[in-house]
C-alpha atoms as a PDB file:
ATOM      1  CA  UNK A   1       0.000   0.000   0.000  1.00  0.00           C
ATOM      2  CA  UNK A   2       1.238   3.426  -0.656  1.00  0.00           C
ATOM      3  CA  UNK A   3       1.907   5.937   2.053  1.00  0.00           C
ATOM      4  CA  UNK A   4      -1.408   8.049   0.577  1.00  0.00           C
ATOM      5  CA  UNK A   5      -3.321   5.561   1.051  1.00  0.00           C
ATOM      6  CA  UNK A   6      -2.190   4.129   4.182  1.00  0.00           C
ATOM      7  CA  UNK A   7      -2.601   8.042   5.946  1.00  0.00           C
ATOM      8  CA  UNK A   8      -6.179   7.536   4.241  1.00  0.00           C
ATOM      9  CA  UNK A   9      -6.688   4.751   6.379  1.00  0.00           C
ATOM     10  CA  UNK A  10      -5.145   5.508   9.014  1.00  0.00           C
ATOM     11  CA  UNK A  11      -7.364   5.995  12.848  1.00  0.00           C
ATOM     12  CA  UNK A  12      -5.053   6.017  14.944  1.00  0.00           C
ATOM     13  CA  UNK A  13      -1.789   8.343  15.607  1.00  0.00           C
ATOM     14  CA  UNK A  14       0.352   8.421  18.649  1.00  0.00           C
ATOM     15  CA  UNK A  15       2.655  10.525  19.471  1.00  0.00           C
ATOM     16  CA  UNK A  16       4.947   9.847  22.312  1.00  0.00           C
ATOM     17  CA  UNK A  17       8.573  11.071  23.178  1.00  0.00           C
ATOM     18  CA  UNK A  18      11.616   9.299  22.858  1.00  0.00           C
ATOM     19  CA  UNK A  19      11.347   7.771  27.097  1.00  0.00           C
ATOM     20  CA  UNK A  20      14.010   8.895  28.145  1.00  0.00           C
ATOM     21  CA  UNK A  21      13.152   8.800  31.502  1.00  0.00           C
ATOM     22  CA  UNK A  22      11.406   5.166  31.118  1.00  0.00           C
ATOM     23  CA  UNK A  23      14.400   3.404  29.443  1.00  0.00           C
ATOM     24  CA  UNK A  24      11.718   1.029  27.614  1.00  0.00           C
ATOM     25  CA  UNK A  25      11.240   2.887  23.658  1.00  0.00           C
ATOM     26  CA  UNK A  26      12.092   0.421  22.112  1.00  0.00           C
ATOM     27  CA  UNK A  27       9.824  -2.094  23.940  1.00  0.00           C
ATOM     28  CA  UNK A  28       6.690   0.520  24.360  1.00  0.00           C
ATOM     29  CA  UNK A  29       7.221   1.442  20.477  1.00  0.00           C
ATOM     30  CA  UNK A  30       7.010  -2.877  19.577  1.00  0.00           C
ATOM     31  CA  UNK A  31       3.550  -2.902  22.134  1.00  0.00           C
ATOM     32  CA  UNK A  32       1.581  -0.012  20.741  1.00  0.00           C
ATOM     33  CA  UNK A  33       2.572  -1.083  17.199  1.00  0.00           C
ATOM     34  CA  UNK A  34       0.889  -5.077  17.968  1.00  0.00           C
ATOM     35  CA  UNK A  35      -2.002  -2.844  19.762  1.00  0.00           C
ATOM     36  CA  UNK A  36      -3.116  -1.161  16.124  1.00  0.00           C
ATOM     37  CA  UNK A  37      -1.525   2.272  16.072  1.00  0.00           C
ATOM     38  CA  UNK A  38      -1.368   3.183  12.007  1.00  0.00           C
ATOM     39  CA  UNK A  39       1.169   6.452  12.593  1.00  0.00           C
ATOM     40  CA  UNK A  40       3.318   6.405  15.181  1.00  0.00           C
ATOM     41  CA  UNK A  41       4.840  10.655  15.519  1.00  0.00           C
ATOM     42  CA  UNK A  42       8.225  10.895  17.706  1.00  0.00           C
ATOM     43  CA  UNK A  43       8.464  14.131  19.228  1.00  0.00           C
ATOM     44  CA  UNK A  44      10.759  15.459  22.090  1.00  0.00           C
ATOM     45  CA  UNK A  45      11.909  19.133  22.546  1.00  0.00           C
ATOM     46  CA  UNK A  46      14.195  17.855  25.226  1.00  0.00           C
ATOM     47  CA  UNK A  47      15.950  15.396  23.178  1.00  0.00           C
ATOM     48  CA  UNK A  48      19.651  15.496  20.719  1.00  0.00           C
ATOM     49  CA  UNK A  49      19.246  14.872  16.957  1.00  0.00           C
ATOM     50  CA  UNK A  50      20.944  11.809  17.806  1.00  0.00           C
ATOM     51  CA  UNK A  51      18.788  10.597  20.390  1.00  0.00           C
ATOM     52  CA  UNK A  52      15.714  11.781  18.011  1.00  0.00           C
ATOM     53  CA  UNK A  53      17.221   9.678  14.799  1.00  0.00           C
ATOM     54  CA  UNK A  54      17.987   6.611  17.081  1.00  0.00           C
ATOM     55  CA  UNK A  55      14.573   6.772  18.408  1.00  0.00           C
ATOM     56  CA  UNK A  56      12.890   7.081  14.892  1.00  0.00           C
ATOM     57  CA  UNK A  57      15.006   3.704  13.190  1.00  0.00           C
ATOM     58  CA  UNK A  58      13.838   1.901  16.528  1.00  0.00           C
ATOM     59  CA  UNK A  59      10.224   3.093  15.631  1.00  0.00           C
ATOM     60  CA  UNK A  60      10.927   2.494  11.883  1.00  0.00           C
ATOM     61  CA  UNK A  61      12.223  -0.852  12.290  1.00  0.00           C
ATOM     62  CA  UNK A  62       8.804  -2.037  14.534  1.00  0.00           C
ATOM     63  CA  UNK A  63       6.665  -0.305  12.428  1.00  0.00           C
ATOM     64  CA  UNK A  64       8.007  -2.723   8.990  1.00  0.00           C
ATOM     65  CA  UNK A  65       6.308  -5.293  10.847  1.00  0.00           C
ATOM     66  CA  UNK A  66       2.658  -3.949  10.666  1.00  0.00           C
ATOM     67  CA  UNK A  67       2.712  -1.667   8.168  1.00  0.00           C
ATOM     68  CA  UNK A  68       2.537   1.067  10.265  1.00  0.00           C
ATOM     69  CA  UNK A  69       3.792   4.594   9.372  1.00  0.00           C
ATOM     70  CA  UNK A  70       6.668   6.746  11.464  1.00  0.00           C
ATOM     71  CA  UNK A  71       6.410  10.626  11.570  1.00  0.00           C
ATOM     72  CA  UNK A  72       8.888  13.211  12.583  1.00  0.00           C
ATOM     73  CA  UNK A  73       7.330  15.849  15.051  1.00  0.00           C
ATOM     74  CA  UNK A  74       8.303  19.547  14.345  1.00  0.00           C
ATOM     75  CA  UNK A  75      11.879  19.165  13.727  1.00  0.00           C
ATOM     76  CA  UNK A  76      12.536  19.854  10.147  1.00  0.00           C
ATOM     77  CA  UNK A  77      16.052  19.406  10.337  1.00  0.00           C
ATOM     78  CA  UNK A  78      16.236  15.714  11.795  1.00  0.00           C
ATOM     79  CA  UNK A  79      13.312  15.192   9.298  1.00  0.00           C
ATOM     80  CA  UNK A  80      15.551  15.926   6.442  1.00  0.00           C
ATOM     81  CA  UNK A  81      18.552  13.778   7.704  1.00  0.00           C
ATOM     82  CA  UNK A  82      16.110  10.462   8.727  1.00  0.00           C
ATOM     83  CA  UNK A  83      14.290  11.222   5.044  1.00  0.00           C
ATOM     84  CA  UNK A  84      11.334  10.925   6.706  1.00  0.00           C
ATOM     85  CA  UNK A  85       8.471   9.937   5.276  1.00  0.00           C
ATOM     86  CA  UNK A  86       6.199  12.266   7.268  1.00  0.00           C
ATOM     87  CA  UNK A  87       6.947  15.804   9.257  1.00  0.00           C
ATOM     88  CA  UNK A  88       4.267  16.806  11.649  1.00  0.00           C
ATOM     89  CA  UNK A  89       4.736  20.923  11.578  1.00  0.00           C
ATOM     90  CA  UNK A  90       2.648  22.955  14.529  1.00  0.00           C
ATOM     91  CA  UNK A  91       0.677  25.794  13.711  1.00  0.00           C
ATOM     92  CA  UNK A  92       3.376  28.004  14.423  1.00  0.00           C
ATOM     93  CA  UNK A  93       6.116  26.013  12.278  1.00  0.00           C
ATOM     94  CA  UNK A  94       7.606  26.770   9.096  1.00  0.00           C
ATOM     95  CA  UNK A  95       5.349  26.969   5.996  1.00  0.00           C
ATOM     96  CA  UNK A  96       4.500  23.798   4.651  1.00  0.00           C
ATOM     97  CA  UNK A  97       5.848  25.338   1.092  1.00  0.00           C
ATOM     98  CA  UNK A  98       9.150  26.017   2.919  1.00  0.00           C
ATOM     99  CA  UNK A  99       9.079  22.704   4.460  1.00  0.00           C
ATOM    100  CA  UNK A 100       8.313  20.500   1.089  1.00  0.00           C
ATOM    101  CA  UNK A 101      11.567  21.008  -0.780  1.00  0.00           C
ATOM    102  CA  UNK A 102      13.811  19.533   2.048  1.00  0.00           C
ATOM    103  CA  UNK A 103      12.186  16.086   1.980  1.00  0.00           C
ATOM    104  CA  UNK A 104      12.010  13.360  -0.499  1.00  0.00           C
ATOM    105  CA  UNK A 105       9.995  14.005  -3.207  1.00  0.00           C
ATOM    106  CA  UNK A 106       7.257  11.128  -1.842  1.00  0.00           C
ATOM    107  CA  UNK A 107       6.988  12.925   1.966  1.00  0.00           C
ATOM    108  CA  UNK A 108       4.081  13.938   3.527  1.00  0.00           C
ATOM    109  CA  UNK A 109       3.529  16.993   5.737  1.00  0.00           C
ATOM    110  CA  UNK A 110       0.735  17.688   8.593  1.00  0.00           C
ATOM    111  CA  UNK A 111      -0.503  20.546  10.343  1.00  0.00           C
ATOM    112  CA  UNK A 112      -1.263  21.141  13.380  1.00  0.00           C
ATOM    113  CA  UNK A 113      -4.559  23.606  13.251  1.00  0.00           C
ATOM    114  CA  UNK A 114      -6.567  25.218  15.711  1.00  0.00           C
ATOM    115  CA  UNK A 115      -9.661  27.486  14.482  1.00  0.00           C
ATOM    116  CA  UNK A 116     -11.660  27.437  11.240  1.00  0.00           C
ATOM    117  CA  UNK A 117      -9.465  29.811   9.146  1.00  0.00           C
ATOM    118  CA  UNK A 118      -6.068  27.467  10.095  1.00  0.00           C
ATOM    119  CA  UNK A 119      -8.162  24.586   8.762  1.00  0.00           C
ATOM    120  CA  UNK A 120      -9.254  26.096   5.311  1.00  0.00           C
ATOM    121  CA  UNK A 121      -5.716  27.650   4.547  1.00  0.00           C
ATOM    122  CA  UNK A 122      -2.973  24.730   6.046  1.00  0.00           C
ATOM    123  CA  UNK A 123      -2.108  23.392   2.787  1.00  0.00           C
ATOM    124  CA  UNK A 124      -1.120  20.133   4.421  1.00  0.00           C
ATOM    125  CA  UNK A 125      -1.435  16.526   3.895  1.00  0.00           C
ATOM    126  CA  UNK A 126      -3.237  15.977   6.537  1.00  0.00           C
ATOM    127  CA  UNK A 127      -4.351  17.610   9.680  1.00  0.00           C
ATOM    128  CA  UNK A 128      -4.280  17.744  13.451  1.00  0.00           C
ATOM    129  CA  UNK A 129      -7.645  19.557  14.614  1.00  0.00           C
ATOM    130  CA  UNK A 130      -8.189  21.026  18.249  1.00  0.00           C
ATOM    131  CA  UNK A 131      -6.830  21.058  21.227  1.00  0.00           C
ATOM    132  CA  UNK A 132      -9.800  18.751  21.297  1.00  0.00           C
ATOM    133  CA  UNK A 133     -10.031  19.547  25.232  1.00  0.00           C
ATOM    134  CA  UNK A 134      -8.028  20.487  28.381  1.00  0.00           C
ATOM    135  CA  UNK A 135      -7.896  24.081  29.924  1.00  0.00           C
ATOM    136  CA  UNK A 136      -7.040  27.537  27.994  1.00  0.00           C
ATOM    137  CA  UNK A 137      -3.125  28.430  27.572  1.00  0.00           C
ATOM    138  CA  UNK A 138      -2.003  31.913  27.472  1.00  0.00           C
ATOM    139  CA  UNK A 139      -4.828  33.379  27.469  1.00  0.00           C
ATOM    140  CA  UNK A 140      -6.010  31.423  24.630  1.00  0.00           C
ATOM    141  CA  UNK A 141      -9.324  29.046  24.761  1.00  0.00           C
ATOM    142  CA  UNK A 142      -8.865  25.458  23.232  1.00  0.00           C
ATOM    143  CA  UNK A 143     -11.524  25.824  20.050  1.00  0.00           C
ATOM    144  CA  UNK A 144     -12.487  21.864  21.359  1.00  0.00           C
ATOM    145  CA  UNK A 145     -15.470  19.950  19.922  1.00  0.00           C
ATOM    146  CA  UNK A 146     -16.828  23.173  17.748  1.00  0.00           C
ATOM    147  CA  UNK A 147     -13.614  22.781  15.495  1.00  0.00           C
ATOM    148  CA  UNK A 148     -14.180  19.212  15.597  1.00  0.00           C
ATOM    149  CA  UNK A 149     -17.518  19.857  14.081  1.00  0.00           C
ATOM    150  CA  UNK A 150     -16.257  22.442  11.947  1.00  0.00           C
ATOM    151  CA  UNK A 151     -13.039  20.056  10.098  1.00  0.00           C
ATOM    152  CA  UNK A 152     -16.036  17.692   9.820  1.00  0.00           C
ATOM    153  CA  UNK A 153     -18.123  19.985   7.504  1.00  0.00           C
ATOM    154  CA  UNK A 154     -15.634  21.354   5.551  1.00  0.00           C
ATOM    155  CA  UNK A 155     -13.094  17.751   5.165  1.00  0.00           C
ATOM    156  CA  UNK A 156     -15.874  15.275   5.073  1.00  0.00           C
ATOM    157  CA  UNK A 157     -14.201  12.619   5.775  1.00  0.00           C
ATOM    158  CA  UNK A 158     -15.810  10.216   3.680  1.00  0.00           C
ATOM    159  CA  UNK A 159     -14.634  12.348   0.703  1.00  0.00           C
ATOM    160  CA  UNK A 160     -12.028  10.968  -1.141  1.00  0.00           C
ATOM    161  CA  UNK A 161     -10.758  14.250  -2.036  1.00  0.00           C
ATOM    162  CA  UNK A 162     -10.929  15.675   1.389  1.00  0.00           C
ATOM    163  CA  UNK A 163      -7.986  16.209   3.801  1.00  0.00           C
ATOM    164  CA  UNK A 164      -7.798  13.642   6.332  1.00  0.00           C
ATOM    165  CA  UNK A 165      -7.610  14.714   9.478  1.00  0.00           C
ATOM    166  CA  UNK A 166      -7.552  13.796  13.006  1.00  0.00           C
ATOM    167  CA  UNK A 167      -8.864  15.271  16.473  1.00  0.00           C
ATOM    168  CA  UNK A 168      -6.337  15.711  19.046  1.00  0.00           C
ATOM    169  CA  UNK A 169      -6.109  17.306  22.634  1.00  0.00           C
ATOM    170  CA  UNK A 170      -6.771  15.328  26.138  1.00  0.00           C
ATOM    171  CA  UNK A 171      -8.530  12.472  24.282  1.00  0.00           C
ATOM    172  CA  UNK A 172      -8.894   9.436  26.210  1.00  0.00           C
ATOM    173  CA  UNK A 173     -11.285   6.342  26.301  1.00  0.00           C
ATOM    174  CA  UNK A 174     -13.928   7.924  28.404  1.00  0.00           C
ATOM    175  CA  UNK A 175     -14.352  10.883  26.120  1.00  0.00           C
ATOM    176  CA  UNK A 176     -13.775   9.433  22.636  1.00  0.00           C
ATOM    177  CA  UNK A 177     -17.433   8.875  21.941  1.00  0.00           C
ATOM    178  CA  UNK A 178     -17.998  12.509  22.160  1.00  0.00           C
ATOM    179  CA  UNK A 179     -14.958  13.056  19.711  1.00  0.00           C
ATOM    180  CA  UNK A 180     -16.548  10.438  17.201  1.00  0.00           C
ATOM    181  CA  UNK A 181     -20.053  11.976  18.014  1.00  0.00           C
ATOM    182  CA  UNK A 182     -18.546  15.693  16.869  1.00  0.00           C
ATOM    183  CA  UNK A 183     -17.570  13.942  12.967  1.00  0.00           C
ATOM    184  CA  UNK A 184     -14.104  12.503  14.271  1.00  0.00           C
ATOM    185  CA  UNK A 185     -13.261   8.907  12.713  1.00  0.00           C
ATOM    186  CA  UNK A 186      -9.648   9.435  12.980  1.00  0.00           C
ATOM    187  CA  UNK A 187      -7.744  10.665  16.292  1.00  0.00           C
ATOM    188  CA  UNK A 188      -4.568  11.201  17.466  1.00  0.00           C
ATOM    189  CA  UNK A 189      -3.527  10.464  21.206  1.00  0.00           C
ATOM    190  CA  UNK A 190      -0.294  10.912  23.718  1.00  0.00           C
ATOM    191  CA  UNK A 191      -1.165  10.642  27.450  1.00  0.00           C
ATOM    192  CA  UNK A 192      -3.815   8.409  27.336  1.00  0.00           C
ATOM    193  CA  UNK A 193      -1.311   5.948  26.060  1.00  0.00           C
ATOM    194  CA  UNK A 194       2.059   7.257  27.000  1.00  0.00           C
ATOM    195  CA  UNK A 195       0.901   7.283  30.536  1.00  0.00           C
ATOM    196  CA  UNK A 196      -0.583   3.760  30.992  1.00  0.00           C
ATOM    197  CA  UNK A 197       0.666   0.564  32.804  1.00  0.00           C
ATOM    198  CA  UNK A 198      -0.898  -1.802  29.834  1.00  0.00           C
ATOM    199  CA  UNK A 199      -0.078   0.560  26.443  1.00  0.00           C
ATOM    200  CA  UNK A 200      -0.605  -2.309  24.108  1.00  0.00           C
ATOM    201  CA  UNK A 201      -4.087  -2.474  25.983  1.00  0.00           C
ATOM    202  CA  UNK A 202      -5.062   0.771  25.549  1.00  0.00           C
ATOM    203  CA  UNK A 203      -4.259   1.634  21.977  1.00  0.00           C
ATOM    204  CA  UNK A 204      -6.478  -1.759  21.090  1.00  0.00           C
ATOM    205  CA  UNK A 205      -9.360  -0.290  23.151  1.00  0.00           C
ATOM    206  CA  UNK A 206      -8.932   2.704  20.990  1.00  0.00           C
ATOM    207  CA  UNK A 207      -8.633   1.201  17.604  1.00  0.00           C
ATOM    208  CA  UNK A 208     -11.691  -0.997  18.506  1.00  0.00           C
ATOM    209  CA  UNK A 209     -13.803   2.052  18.704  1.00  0.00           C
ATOM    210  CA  UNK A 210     -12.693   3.972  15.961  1.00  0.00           C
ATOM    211  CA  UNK A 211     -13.029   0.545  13.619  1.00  0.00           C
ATOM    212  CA  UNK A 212     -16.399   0.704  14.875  1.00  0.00           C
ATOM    213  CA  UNK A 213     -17.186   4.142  13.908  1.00  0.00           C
ATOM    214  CA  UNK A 214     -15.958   3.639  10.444  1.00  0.00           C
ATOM    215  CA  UNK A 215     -17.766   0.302  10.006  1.00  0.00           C
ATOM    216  CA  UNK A 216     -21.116   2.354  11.478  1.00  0.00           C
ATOM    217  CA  UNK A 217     -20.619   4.692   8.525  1.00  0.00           C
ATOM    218  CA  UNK A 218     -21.832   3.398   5.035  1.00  0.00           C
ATOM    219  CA  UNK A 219     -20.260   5.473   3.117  1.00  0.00           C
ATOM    220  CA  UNK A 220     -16.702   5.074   4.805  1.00  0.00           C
ATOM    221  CA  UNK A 221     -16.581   0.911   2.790  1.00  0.00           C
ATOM    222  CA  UNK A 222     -16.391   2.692  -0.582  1.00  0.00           C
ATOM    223  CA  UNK A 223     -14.213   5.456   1.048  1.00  0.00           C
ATOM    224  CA  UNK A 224     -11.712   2.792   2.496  1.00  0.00           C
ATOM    225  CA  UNK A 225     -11.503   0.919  -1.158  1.00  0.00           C
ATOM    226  CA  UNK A 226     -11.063   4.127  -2.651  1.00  0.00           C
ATOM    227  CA  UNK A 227      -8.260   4.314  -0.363  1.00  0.00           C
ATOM    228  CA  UNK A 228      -6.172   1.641  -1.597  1.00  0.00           C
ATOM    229  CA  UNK A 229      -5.600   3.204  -5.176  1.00  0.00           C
ATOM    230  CA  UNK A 230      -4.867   6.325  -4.116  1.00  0.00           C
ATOM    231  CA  UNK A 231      -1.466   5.742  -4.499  1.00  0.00           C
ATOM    232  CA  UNK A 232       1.863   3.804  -4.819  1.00  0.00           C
ATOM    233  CA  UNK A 233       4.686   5.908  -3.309  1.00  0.00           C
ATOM    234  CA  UNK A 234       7.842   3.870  -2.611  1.00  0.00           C
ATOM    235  CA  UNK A 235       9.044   5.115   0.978  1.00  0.00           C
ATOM    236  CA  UNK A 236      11.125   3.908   4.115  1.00  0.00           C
ATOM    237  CA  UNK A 237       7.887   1.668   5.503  1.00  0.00           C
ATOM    238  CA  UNK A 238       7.848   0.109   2.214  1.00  0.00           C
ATOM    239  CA  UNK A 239       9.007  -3.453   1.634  1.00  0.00           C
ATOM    240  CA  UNK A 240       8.265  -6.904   2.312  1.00  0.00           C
ATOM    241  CA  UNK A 241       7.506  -8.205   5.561  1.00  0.00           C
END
């Protein structure tokens, strides 16, 4: 499957830092991947290049197992030297057009977005929408379900043309029913995961509740085979098993 189409059908995306303090990446990265997670982001302010590329070829290496996909978080330069196949950029990262030119020619590049106007002008492959929930930030309120709501009307996400795109922002088990009850079917996820005793648990709890909004949505079967010619892009995942 080609990295298109595999961010097409993606649900689930983690993001998690490199555990630095935990010791265990390596083993954590190998549970969450047998658990379901489709896209699997790295991101750590805190740690080297080194420690980042390390991190990110540990991550690659599980994720060749399950055809799952690795992403870079918000560091354009270790992005360029892993040849990532996916950078995640924040709102207030470089432009996207800036961005492009570094990577190989088949890379993808999110955005992070976080009000209506972000969402119609990100030029992005795909999107991170919210913070979902969790208390305002410098004097800034999270835009939370009403930008859920919002990505849902104008990506809809059973259009094959659309941007996919995935809530994020304090969203656990006990409130992703009113994520997928806002027009999420994808989400992405750190604490709820990163935090836990049982990780592998977790991250199948979450898959089996996305799976069954998708499979509660008729139109997202013709959506999903759509999905799988939508593209052929050779890339680091790529390869036999």
């Amino acid at each position: 499957m080609g990295l298109t189409s595999r961010l097409k059908t993606a649900k689930l995306h983690l993001i998690t830092d490199v555990r630095a303090s935990q010791g265990d990446f390596r083993d954590f990265v190998v549970e969450v991947m047998r658990g379901g997670v489709d896209m699997l982001q790295v991101r750590d302010a805190d740690a080297t290049p080194e420690q980042l590329k390390h991190a990110l070829e540990i991550a690659q290496s599980a994720a060749l197992q399950v055809n799952a996909t690795v992403v870079v978080g918000h560091d354009l330069a270790v992005a360029k030297d892993f040849e990532a196949d996916v950078l995640h950029l924040g709102a207030a990262d470089e432009p996207i057009l800036e961005a492009r030119p570094a990577l190989p020619e088949h890379s993808l590049v999110g955005r992070s977005v976080h009000s209506a106007r972000q969402l119609a002008s990100a030029q992005a492959d795909y999107l991170f929408v919210g913070p979902v929930f969790g208390a305002s930030r410098d004097g800034i309120d999270f835009p939370g379900l009403d930008l859920v709501r919002e990505a849902a009307r104008q990506e809809v996400v059973s259009d094959r043309d659309a941007t996919p795109w995935f809530a994020v922002g304090g969203i656990t088990l006990a409130n992703l029913e009113q994520v997928i009850g806002a027009g999420a079917v994808r989400v992405a996820v750190s604490g709820a995961v990163t935090g836990s005793d049982d990780p592998q648990a977790i991250v199948a709890q979450f898959k089996q509740v996305l799976q069954q909004a998708w499979d509660d949505r008729p139109e997202m079967e013709s959506y999903t085979i759509g999905a799988f010619g939508s593209g052929t892009a050779h890339f680091k995942n790529d390869g036999a098993l």
